[in-house]
C-alpha atoms as a PDB file:
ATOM      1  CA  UNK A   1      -6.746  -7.836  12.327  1.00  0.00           C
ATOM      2  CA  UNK A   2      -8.443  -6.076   9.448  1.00  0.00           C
ATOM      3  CA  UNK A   3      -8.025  -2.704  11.189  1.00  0.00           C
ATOM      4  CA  UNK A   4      -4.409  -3.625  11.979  1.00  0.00           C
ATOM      5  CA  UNK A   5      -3.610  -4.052   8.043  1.00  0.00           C
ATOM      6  CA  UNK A   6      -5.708  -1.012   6.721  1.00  0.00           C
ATOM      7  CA  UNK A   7      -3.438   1.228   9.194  1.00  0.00           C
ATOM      8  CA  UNK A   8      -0.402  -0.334   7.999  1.00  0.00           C
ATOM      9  CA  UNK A   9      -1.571   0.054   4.521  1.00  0.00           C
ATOM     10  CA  UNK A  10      -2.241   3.609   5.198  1.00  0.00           C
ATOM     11  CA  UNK A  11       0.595   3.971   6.780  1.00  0.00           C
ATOM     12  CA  UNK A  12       2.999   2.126   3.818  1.00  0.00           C
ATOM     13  CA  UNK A  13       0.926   4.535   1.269  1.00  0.00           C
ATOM     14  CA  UNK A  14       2.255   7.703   3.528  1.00  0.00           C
ATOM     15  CA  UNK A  15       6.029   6.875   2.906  1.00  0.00           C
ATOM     16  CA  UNK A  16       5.295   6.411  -0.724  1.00  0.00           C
ATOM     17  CA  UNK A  17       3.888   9.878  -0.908  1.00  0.00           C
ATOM     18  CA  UNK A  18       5.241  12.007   1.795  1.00  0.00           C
ATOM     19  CA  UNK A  19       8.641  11.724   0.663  1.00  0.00           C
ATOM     20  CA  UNK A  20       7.942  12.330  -2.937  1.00  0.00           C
ATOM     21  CA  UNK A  21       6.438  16.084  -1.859  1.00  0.00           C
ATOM     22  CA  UNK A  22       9.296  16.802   0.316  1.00  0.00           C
ATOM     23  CA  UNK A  23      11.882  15.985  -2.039  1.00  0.00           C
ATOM     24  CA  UNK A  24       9.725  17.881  -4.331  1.00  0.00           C
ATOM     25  CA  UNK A  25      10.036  20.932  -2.028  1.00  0.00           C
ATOM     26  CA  UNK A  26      13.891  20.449  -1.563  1.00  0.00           C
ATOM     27  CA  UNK A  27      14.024  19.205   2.099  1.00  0.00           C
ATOM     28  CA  UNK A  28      14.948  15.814   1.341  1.00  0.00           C
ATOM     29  CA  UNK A  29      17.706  14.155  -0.768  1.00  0.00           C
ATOM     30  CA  UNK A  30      16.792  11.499  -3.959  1.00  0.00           C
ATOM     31  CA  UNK A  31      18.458   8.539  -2.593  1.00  0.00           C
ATOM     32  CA  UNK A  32      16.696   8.542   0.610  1.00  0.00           C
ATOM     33  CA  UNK A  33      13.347   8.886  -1.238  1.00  0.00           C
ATOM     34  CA  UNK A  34      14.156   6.359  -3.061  1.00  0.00           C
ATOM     35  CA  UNK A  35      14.635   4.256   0.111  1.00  0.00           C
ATOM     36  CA  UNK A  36      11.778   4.766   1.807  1.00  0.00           C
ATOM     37  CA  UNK A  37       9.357   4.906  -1.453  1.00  0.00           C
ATOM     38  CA  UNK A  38      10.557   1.199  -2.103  1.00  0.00           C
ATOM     39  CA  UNK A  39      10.182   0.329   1.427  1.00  0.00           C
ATOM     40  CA  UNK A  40       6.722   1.917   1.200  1.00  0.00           C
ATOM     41  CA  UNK A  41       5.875  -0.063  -1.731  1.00  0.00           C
ATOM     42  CA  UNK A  42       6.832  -2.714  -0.659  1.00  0.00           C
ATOM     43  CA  UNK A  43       4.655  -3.131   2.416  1.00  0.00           C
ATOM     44  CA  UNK A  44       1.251  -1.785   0.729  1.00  0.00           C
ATOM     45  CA  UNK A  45       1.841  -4.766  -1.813  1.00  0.00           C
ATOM     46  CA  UNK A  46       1.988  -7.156   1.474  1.00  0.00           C
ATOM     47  CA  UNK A  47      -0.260  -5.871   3.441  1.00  0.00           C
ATOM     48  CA  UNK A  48      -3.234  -4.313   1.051  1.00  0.00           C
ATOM     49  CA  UNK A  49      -4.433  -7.638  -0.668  1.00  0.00           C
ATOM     50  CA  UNK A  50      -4.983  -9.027   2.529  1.00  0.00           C
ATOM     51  CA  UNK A  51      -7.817  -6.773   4.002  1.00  0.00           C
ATOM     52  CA  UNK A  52      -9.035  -5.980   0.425  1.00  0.00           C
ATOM     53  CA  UNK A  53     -10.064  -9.571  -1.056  1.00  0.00           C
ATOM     54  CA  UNK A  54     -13.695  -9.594  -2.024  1.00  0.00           C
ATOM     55  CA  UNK A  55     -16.878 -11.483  -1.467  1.00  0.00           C
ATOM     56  CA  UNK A  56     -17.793 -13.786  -3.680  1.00  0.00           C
ATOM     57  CA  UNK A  57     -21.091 -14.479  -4.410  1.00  0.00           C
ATOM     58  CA  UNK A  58     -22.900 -17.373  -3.402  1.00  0.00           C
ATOM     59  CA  UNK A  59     -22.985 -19.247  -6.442  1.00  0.00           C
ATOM     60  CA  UNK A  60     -19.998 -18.651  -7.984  1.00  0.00           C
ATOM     61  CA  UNK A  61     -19.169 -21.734  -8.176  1.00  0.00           C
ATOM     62  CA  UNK A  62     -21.744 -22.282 -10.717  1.00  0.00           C
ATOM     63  CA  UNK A  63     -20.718 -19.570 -13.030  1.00  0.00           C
ATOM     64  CA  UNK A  64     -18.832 -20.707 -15.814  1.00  0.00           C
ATOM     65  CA  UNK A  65     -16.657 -17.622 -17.722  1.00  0.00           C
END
């Protein structure tokens, strides 16, 4: 499962980015970067925090901040 989400979060990242450089080159028109950019974003902000929580410690609990 945590494999599964990093690809997807790879993969989500790639449509952000990939589309900005070929509209940036001329091969691909602004409204369909805009498109798949918000798509893109969308799905990273899904699918990243759930691979990418952390550990906490033992005794955090205990802590007070």
């Amino acid at each position: 499962m945590n494999l599964a989400l990093k690809i997807v979060s790879a993969v989500a990242i790639a449509l952000v980015t990939i589309p900005s450089v070929l509209y940036f080159t001329g091969t691909m028109a602004p409204e369909t970067v805009k498109t798949i950019a918000l798509v893109g974003t969308v799905v990273w902000f899904i699918a990243t925090p759930l691979w990418m929580g952390r550990e906490l410690p033992i005794d955090a609990d205990n802590i007070e901040i």
